[in-house]
C-alpha atoms as a PDB file:
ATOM      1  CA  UNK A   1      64.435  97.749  86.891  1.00  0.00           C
ATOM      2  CA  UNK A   2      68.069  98.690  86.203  1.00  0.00           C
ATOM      3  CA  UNK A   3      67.444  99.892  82.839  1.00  0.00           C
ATOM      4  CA  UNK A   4      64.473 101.971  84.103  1.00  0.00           C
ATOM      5  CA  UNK A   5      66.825 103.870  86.523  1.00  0.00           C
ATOM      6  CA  UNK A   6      69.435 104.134  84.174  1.00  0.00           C
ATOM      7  CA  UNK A   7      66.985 105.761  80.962  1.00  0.00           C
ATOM      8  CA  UNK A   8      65.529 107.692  83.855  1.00  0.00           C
ATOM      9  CA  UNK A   9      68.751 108.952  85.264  1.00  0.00           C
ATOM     10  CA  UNK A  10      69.605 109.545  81.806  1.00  0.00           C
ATOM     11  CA  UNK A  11      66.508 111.178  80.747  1.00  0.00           C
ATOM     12  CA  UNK A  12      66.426 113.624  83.764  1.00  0.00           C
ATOM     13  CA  UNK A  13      70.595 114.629  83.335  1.00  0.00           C
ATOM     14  CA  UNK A  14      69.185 115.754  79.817  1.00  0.00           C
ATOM     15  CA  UNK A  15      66.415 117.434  80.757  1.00  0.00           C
ATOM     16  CA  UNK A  16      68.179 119.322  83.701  1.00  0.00           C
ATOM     17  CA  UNK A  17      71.257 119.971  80.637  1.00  0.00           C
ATOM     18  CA  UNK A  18      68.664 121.333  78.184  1.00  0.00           C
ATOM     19  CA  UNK A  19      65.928 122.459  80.417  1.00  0.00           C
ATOM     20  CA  UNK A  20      65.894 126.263  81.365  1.00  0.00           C
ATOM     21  CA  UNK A  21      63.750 127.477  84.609  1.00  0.00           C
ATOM     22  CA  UNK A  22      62.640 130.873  85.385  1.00  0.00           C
ATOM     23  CA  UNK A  23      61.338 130.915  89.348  1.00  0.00           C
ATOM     24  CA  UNK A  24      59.688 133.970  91.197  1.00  0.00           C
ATOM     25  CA  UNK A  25      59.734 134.817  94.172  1.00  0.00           C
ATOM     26  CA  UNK A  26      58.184 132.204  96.556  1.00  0.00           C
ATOM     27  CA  UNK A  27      57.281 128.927  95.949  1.00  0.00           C
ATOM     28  CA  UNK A  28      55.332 130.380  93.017  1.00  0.00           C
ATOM     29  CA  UNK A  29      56.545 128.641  89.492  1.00  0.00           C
ATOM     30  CA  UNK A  30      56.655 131.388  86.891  1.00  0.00           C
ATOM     31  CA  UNK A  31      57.630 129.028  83.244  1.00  0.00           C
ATOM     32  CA  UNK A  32      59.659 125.748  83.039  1.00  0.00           C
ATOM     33  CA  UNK A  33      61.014 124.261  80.179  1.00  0.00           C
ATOM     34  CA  UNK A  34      62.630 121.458  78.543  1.00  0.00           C
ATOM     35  CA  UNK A  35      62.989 118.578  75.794  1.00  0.00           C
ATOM     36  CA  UNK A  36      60.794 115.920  76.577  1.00  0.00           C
ATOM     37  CA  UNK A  37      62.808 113.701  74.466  1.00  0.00           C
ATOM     38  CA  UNK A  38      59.413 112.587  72.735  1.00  0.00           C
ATOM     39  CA  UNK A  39      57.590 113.427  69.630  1.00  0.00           C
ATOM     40  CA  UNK A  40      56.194 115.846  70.909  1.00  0.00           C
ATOM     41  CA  UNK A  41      59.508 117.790  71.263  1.00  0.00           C
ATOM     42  CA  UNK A  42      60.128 120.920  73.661  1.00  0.00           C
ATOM     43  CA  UNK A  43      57.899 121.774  76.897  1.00  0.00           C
ATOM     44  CA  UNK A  44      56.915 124.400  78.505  1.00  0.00           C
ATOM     45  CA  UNK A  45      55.430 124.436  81.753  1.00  0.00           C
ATOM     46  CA  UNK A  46      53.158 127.594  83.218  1.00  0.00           C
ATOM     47  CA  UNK A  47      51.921 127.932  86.867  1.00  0.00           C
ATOM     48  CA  UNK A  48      47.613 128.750  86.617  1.00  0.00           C
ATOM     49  CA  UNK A  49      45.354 130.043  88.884  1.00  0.00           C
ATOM     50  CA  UNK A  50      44.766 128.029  92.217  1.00  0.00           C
ATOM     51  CA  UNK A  51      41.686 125.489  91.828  1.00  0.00           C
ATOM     52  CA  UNK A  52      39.204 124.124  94.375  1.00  0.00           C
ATOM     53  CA  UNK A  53      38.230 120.256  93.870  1.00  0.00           C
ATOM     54  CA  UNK A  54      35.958 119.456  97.127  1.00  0.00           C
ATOM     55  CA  UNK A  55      37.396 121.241  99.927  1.00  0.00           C
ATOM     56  CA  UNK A  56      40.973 121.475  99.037  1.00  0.00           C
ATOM     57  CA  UNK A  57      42.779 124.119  97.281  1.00  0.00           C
ATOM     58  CA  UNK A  58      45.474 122.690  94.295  1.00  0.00           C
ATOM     59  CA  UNK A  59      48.168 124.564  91.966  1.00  0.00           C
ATOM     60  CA  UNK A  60      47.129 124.174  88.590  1.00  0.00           C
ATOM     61  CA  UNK A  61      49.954 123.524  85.857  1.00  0.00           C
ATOM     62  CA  UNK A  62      49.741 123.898  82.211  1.00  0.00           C
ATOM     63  CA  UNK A  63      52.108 121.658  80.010  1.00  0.00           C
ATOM     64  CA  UNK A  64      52.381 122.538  76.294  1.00  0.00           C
ATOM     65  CA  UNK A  65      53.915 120.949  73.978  1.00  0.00           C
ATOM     66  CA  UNK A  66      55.411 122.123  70.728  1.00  0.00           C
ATOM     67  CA  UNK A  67      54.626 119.283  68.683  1.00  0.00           C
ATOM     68  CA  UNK A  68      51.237 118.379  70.865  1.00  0.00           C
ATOM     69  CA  UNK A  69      47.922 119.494  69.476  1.00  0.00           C
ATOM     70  CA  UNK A  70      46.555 120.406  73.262  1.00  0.00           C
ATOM     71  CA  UNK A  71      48.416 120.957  76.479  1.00  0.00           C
ATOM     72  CA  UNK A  72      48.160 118.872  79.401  1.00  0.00           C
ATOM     73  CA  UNK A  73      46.949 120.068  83.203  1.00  0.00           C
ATOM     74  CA  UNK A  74      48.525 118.940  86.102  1.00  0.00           C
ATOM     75  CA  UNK A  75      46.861 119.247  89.518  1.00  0.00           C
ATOM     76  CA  UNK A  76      49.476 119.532  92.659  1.00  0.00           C
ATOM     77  CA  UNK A  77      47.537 118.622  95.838  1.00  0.00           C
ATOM     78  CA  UNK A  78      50.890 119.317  98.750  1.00  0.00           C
ATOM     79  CA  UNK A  79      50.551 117.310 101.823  1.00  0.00           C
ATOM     80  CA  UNK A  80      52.609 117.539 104.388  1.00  0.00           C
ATOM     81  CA  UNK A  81      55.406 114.698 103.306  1.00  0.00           C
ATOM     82  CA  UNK A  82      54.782 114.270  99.772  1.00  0.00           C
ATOM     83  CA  UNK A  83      52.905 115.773  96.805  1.00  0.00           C
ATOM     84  CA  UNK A  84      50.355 113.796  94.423  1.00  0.00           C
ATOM     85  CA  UNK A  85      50.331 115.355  90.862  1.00  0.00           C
ATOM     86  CA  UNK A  86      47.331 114.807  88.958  1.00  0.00           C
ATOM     87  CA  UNK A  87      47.809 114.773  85.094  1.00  0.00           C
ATOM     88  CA  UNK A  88      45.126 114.805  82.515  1.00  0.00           C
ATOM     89  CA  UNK A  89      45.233 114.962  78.471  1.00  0.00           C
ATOM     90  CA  UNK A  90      42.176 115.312  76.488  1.00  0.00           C
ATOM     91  CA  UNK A  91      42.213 111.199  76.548  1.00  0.00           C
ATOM     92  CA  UNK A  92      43.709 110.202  79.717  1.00  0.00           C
ATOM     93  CA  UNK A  93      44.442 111.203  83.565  1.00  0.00           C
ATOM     94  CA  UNK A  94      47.008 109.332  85.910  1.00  0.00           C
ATOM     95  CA  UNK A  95      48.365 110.519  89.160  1.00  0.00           C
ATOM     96  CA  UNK A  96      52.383 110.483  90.181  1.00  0.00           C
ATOM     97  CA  UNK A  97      52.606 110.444  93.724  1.00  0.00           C
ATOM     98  CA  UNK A  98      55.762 110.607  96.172  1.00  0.00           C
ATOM     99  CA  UNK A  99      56.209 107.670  98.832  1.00  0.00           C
ATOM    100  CA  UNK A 100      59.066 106.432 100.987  1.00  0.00           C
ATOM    101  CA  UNK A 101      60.300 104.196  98.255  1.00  0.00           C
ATOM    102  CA  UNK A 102      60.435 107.086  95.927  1.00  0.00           C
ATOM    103  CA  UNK A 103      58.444 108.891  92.743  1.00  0.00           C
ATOM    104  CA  UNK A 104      56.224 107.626  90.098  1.00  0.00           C
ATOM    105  CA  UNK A 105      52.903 106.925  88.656  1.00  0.00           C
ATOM    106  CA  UNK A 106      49.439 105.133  89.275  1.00  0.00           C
ATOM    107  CA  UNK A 107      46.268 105.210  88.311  1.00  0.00           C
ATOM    108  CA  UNK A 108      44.490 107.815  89.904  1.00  0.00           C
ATOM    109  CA  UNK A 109      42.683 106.797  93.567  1.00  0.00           C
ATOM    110  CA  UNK A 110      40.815 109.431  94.866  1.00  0.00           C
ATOM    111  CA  UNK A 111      37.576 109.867  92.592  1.00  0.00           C
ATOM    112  CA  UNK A 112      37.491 113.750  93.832  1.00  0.00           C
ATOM    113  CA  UNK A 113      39.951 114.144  91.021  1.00  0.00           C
ATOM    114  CA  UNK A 114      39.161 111.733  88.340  1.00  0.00           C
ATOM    115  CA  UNK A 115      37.275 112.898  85.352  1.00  0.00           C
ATOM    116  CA  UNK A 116      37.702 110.715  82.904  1.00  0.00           C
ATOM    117  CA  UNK A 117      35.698 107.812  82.866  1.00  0.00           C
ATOM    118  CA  UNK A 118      38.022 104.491  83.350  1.00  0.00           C
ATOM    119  CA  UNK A 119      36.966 102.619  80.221  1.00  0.00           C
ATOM    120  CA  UNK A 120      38.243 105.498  78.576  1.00  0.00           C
ATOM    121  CA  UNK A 121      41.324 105.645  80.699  1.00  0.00           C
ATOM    122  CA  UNK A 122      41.901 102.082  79.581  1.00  0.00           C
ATOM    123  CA  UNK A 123      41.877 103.172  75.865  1.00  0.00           C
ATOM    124  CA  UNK A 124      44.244 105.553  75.682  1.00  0.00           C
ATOM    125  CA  UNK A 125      47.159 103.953  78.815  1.00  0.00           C
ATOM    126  CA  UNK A 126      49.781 101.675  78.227  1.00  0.00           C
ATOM    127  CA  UNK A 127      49.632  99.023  80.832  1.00  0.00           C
ATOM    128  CA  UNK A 128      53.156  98.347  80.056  1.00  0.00           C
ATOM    129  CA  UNK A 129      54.098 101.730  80.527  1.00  0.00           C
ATOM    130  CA  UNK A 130      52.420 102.150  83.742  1.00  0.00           C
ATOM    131  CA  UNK A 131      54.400  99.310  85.703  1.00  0.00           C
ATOM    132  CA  UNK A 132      57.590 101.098  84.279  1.00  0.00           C
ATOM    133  CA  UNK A 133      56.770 104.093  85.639  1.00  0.00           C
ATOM    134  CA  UNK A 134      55.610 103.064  89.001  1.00  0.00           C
ATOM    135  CA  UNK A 135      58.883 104.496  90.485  1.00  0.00           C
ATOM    136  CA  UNK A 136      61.465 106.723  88.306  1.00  0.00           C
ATOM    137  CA  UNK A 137      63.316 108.260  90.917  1.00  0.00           C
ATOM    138  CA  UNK A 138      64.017 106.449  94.458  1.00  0.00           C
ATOM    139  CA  UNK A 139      63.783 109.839  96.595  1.00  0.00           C
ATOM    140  CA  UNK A 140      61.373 112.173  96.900  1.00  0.00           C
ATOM    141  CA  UNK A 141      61.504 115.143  94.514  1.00  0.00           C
ATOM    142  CA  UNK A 142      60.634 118.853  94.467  1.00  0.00           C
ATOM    143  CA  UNK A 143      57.953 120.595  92.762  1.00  0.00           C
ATOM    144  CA  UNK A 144      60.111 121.278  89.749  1.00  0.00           C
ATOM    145  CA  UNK A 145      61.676 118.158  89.001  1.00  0.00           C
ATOM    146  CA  UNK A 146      58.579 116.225  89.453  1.00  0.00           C
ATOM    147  CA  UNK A 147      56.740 118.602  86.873  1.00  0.00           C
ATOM    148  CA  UNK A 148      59.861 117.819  84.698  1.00  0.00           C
ATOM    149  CA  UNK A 149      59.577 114.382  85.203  1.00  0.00           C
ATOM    150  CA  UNK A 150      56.006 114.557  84.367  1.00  0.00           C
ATOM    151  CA  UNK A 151      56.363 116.223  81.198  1.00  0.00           C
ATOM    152  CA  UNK A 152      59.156 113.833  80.047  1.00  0.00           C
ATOM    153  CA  UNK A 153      57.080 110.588  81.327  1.00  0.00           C
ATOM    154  CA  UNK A 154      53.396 111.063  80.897  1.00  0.00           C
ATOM    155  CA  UNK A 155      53.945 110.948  77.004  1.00  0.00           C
ATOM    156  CA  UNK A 156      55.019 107.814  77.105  1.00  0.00           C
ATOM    157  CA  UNK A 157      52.049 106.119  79.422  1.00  0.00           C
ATOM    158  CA  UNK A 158      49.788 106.797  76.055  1.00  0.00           C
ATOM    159  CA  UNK A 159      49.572 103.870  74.119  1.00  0.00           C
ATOM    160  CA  UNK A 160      49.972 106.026  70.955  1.00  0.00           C
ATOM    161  CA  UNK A 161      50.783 109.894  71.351  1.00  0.00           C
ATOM    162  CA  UNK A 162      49.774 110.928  68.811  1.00  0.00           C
ATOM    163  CA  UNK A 163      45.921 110.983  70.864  1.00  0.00           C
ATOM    164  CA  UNK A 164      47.901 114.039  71.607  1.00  0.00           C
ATOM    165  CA  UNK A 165      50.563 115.360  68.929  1.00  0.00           C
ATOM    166  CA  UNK A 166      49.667 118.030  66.424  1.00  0.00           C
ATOM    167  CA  UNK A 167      51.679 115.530  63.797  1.00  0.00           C
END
């Protein structure tokens, strides 16, 4: 557990070192970027257009990738203590969510958001991965530096990324 705080200590000093962030006015998140410290080298995150899922309104994220072959969406749903980020690939969605105990990622719970089917799910996410990642950070976090996180992380829950590199 140590060595998971330290690499993501580590991990997020970097990306906050190399990482550049442009913010409007608001809450509203014009383009983040980064090193994900992956193959699939430098991010760039972009704020979409609001989406309805049921009968709640979510911000809509677009991660790119320069070395990935299609970017990845990221669903914010905000409640009133903590945020649950939604994060899909062409192969695989999981959900980080914020708790007392702190940040990190599950499988995703509410079925209002999954698309993926979870045999397919299975396929593509490394189990291994997963339990690593069920806390990275022991606070909560704000929008951006979850969104980094998530772009640093989620390659890493694949159990081969290149499901998802151009390479």
């Amino acid at each position: 557990m140590k060595r998971v705080n330290l690499i993501s200590g580590l991990i997020f000093f970097v990306m906050i070192m190399t990482g550049t962030s442009a913010i409007a006015a608001g809450d509203a998140i014009s383009v983040l970027s980064g090193n994900s410290l992956t193959s699939l080298g430098e991010y760039q995150i972009t704020e979409l257009e609001s989406e309805v899922i049921g009968n709640e309104t979510v911000r809509k994220f677009q991660i790119e990738y320069e070395n990935g072959n299609a970017p990845v969406t990221v669903l914010l749903n905000e409640r009133k203590r903590c945020n649950d980020y939604f994060v899909r690939s062409n192969v695989m969605e999981i959900q980080y969510v914020c708790k007392k105990s702190g940040f990190g990622a599950t499988t995703i719970s509410n079925s209002a958001f999954r698309k993926l089917p979870e045999q397919t799910n299975n396929m593509f996410l490394s189990q291994e991965a997963l339990r690593q990642q069920e806390k990275l950070v022991n606070s909560q976090v704000s929008v951006e530096k979850a969104l980094g996180l998530i772009a640093c992380y989620y390659p890493n829950l694949l159990k081969n990324v290149q499901n998802i590199s151009a390479n």
